[in-house]
Protein backbone atom coordinates (compact mmCIF):
# COMPACT_ATOMS: atom_id res chain seq x y z
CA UNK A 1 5.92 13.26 -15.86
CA UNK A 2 8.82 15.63 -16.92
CA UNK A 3 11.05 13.28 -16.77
CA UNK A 4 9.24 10.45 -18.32
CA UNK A 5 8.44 12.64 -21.82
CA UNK A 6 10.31 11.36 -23.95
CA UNK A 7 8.75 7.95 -23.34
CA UNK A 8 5.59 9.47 -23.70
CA UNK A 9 6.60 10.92 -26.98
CA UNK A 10 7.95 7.51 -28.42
CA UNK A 11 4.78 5.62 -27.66
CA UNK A 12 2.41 8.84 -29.23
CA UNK A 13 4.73 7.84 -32.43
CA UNK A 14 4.85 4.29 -32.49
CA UNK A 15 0.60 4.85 -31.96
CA UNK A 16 0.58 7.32 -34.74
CA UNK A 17 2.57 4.99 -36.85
CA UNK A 18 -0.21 2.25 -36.26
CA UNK A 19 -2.74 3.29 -38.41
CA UNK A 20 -0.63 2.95 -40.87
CA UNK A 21 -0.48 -0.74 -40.23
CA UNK A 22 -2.41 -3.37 -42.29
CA UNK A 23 -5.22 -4.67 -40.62
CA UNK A 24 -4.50 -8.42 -41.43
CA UNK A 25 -4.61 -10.40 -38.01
CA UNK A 26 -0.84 -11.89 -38.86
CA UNK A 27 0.65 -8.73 -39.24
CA UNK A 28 -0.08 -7.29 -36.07
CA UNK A 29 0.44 -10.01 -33.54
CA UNK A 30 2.79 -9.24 -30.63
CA UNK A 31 5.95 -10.66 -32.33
CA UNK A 32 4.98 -9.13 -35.76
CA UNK A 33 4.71 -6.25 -34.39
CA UNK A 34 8.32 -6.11 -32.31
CA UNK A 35 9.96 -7.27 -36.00
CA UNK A 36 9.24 -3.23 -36.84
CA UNK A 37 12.12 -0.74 -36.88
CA UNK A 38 10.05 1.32 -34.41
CA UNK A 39 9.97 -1.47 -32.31
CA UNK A 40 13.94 -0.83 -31.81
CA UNK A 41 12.82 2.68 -30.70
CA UNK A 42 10.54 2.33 -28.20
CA UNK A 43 12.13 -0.31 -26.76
CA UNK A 44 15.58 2.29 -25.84
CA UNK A 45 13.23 4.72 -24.66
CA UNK A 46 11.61 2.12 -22.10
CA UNK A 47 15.09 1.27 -21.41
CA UNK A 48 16.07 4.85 -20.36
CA UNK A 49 12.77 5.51 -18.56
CA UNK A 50 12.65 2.36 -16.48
CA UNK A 51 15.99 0.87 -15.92
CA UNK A 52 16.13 -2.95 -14.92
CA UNK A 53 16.71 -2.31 -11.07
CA UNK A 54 13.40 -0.53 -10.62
CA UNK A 55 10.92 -2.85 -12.90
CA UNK A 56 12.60 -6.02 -13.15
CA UNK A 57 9.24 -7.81 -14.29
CA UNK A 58 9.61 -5.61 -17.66
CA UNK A 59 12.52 -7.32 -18.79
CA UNK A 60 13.89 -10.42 -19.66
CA UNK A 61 17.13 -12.76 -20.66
CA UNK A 62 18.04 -13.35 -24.04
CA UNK A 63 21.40 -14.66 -25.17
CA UNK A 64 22.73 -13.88 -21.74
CA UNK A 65 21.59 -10.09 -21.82
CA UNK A 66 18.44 -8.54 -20.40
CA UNK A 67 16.45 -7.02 -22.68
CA UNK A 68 12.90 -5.15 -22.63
CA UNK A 69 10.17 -7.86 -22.66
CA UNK A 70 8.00 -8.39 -25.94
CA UNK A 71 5.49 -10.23 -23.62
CA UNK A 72 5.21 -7.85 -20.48
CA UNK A 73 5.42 -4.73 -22.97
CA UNK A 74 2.92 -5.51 -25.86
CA UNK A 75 1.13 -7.97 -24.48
CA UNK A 76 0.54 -7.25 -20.43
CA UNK A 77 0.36 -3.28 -20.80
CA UNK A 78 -2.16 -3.27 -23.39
CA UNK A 79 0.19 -1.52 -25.56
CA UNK A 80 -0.30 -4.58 -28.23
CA UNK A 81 -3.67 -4.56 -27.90
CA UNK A 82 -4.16 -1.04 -28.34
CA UNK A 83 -1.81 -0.53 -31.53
CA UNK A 84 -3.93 -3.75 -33.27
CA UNK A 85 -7.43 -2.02 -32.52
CA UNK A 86 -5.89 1.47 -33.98
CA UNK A 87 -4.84 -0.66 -36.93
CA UNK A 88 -8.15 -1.90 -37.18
CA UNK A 89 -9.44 1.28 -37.52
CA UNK A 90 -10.80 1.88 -33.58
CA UNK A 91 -10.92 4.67 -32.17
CA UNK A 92 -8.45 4.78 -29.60
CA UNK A 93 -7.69 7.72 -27.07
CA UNK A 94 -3.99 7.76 -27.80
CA UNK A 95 -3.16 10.13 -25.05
CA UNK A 96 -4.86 8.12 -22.29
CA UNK A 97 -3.13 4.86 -24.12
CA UNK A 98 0.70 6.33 -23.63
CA UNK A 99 -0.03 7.71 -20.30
CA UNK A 100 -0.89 4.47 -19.39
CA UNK A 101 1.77 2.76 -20.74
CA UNK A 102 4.28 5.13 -19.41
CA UNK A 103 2.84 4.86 -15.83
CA UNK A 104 3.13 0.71 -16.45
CA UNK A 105 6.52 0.85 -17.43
CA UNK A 106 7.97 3.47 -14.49
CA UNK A 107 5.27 2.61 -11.57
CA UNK A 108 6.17 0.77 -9.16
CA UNK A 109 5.88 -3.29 -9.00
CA UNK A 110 2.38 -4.11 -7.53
CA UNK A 111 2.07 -6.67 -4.91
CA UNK A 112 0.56 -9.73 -5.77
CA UNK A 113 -2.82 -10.79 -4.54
CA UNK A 114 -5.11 -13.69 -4.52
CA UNK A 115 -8.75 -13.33 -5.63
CA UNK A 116 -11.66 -15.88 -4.67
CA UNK A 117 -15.25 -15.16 -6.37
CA UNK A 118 -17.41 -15.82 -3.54
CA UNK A 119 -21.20 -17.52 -4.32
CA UNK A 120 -22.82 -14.66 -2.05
CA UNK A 121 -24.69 -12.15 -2.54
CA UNK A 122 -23.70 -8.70 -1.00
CA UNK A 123 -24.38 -4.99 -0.92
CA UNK A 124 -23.05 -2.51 -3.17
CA UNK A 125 -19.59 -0.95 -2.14
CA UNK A 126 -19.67 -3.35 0.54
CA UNK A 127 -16.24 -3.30 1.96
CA UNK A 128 -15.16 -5.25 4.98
CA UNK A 129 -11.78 -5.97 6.61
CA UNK A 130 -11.03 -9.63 7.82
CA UNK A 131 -7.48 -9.37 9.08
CA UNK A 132 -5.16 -9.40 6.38
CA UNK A 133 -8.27 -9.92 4.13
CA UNK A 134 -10.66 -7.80 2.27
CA UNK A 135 -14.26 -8.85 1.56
CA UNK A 136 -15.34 -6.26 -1.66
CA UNK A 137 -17.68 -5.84 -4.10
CA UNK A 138 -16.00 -3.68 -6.67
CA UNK A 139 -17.59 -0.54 -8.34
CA UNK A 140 -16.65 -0.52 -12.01
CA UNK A 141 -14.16 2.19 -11.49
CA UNK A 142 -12.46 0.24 -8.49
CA UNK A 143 -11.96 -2.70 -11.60
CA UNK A 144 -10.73 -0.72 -14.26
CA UNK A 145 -8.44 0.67 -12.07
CA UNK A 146 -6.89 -2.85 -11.65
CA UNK A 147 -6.44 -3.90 -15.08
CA UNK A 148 -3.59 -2.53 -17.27
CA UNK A 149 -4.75 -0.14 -19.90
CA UNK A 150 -8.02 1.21 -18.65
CA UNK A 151 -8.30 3.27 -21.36
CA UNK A 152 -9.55 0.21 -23.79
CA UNK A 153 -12.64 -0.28 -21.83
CA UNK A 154 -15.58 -0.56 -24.19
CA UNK A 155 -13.08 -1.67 -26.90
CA UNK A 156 -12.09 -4.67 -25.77
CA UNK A 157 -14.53 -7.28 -27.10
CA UNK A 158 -14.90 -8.95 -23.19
CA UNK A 159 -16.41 -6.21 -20.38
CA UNK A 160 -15.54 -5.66 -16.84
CA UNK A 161 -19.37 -4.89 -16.60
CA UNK A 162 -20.32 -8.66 -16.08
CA UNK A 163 -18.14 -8.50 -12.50
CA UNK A 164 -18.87 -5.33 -11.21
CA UNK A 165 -20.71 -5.41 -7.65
CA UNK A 166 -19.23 -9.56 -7.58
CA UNK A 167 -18.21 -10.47 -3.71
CA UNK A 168 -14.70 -10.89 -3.77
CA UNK A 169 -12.04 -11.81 -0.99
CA UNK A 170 -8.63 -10.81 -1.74
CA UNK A 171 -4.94 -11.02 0.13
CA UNK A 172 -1.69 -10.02 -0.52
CA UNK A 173 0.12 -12.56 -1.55
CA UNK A 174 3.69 -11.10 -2.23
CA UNK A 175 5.71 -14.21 -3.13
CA UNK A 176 3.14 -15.41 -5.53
CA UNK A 177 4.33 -15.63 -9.02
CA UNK A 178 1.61 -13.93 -11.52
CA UNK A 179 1.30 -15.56 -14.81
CA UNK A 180 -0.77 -14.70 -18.14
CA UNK A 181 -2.10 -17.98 -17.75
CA UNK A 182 -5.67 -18.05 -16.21
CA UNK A 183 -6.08 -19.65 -12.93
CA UNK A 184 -10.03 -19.97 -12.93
CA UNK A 185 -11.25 -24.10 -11.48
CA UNK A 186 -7.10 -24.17 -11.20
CA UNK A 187 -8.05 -26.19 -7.82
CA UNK A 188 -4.55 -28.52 -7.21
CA UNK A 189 -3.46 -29.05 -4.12
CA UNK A 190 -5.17 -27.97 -0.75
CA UNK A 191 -8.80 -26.08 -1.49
CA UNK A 192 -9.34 -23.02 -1.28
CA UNK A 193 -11.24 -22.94 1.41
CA UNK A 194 -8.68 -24.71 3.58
CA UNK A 195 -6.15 -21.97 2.55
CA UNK A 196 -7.71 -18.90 3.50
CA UNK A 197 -10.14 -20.32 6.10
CA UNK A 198 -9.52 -17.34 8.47
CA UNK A 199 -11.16 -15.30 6.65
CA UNK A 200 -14.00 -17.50 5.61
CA UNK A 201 -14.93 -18.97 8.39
CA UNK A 202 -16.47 -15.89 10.17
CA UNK A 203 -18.18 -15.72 6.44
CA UNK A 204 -19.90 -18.95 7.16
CA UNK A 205 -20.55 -18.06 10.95
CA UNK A 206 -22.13 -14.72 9.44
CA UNK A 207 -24.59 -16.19 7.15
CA UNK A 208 -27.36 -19.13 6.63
CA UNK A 209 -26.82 -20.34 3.62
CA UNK A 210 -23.53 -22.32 2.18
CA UNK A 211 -20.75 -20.31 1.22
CA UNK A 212 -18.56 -21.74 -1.35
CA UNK A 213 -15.69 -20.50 -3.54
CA UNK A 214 -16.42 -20.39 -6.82
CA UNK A 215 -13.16 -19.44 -8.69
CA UNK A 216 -9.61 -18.32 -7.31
CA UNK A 217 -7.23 -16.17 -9.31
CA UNK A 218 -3.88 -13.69 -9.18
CA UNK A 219 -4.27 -9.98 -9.61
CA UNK A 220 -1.16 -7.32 -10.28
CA UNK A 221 -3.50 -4.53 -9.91
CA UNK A 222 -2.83 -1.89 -12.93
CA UNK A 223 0.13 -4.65 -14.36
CA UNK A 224 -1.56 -8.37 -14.61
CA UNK A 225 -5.19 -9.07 -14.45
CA UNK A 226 -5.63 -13.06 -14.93
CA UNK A 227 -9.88 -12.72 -14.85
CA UNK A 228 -11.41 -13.11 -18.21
CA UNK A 229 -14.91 -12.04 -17.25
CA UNK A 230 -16.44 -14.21 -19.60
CA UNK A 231 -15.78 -17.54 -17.74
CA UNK A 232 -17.13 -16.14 -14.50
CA UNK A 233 -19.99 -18.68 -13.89
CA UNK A 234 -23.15 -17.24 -13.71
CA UNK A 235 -26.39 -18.31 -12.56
CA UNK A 236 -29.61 -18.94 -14.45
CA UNK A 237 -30.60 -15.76 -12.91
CA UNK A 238 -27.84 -13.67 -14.57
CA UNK A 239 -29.70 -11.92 -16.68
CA UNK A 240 -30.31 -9.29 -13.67
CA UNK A 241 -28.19 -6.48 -14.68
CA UNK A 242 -24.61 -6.11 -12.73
CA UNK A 243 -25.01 -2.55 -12.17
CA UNK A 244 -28.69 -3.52 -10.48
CA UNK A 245 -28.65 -3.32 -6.52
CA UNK A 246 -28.86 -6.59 -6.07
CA UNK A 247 -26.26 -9.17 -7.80
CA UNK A 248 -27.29 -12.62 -8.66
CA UNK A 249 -25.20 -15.43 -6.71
CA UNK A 250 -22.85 -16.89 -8.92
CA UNK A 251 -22.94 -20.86 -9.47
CA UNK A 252 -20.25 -23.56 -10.87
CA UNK A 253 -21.92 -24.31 -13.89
């Protein structure tokens, strides 16, 4: 962490220098907010702590130069997200918010991996290992562990409460591309099913009742997280809690 201070230091600044920011949704958009002089700052000192050759997915080309990304540094490490809710008068944990952006910026590059929401309903903690597969029902920890900036959870206005204990299958998928751009019903091309049918056919084998993929998506753990829990379809029984120990099946609505 030594090493990585004076990062740490810049984004403590460019936090405290937040609540100094006006509240008004256009001023503290992602570009508005990279127009600042600080902006200039913080962006040298994650150029010093992460050079281009170790995080290439932090920067970008513009004008024939890379540069730091405005996209992949305010908007995919919570960073942006975190200064507007300071702004807005939240109250953030700062510390927890630049340690976290600090260990985004000079961690290493997750590997990619494909999600499917299942339409099953499983045990708690349930953890099973199909081959290159993994059939899990996450514990809330597990999932905020995955998304960038844990330290917003309970201040972001969606929760990662509605998917805790859901069955997913996941797989590396290393030379998948991940995007911002949600990738819930995105079924073109082959199904799902046909894709990863080695590890859901002993699925069907195992059970009764149909099995059927509900929603497929990309996860960066700790970098991208594509799920917005509040288009996971739900059944009419969702009103069972998610932390109960039993999950309702989830349902195309």
């Amino acid at each position: 962490m030594s090493t990585n201070l004076p990062l740490r230091e810049t984004v403590l600044s460019w936090l405290e220098h937040a609540r100094t920011l006006p509240p008004t949704p256009q001023a503290i958009t992602d570009v508005a907010l990279a127009t600042l002089p600080q902006w200039d700052v913080l962006e040298d000192a994650v150029a010093a702590a992460a050079p281009r050759d170790e995080p290439p997915d932090l920067y970008g080309k513009v004008e024939g130069d890379w540069v730091p990304s405005i996209s992949a540094l305010l908007g995919e490490s919570g960073l942006g997200e975190a200064t507007r809710l300071i702004a807005q008068g939240a109250d953030v944990p700062v510390t927890e918010v630049a340690d976290s952006f600090v260990a985004f910026c000079t961690g290493p590059a997750p590997v990619p991996e494909r999600w499917l929401l299942l339409n099953a309903d499983l045990p708690r903690k349930t953890r099973i290992q199909l081959g290159q597969y993994t059939l899990q029902t996450f514990t809330l920890d597990e999932l905020r562990q995955a998304v960038p900036m844990a330290a917003l959870h309970g201040l972001r206005p969606r929760s990662l409460d509605l998917i805790t204990g859901a069955p997913f299958l996941h797989v590396p998928d290393p030379d998948r591309k991940v995007t911002r751009r949600p990738t819930w019903f995105d079924f073109t091309g082959p199904r799902p099913e046909a894709l990863h049918w080695q590890a859901l056919l002993p699925l069907v084998l195992w059970g009764s009742e149909l099995l059927r993929v509900d929603s497929v998506f990309t996860v960066a753990r700790g970098r991208r997280f594509d799920l917005n829990p509040k288009n996971v379809p739900r059944s009419s029984r969702s009103a069972t809690p998610a932390t109960s120990t039993s999950r309702p099946r989830t349902s195309r609505p």
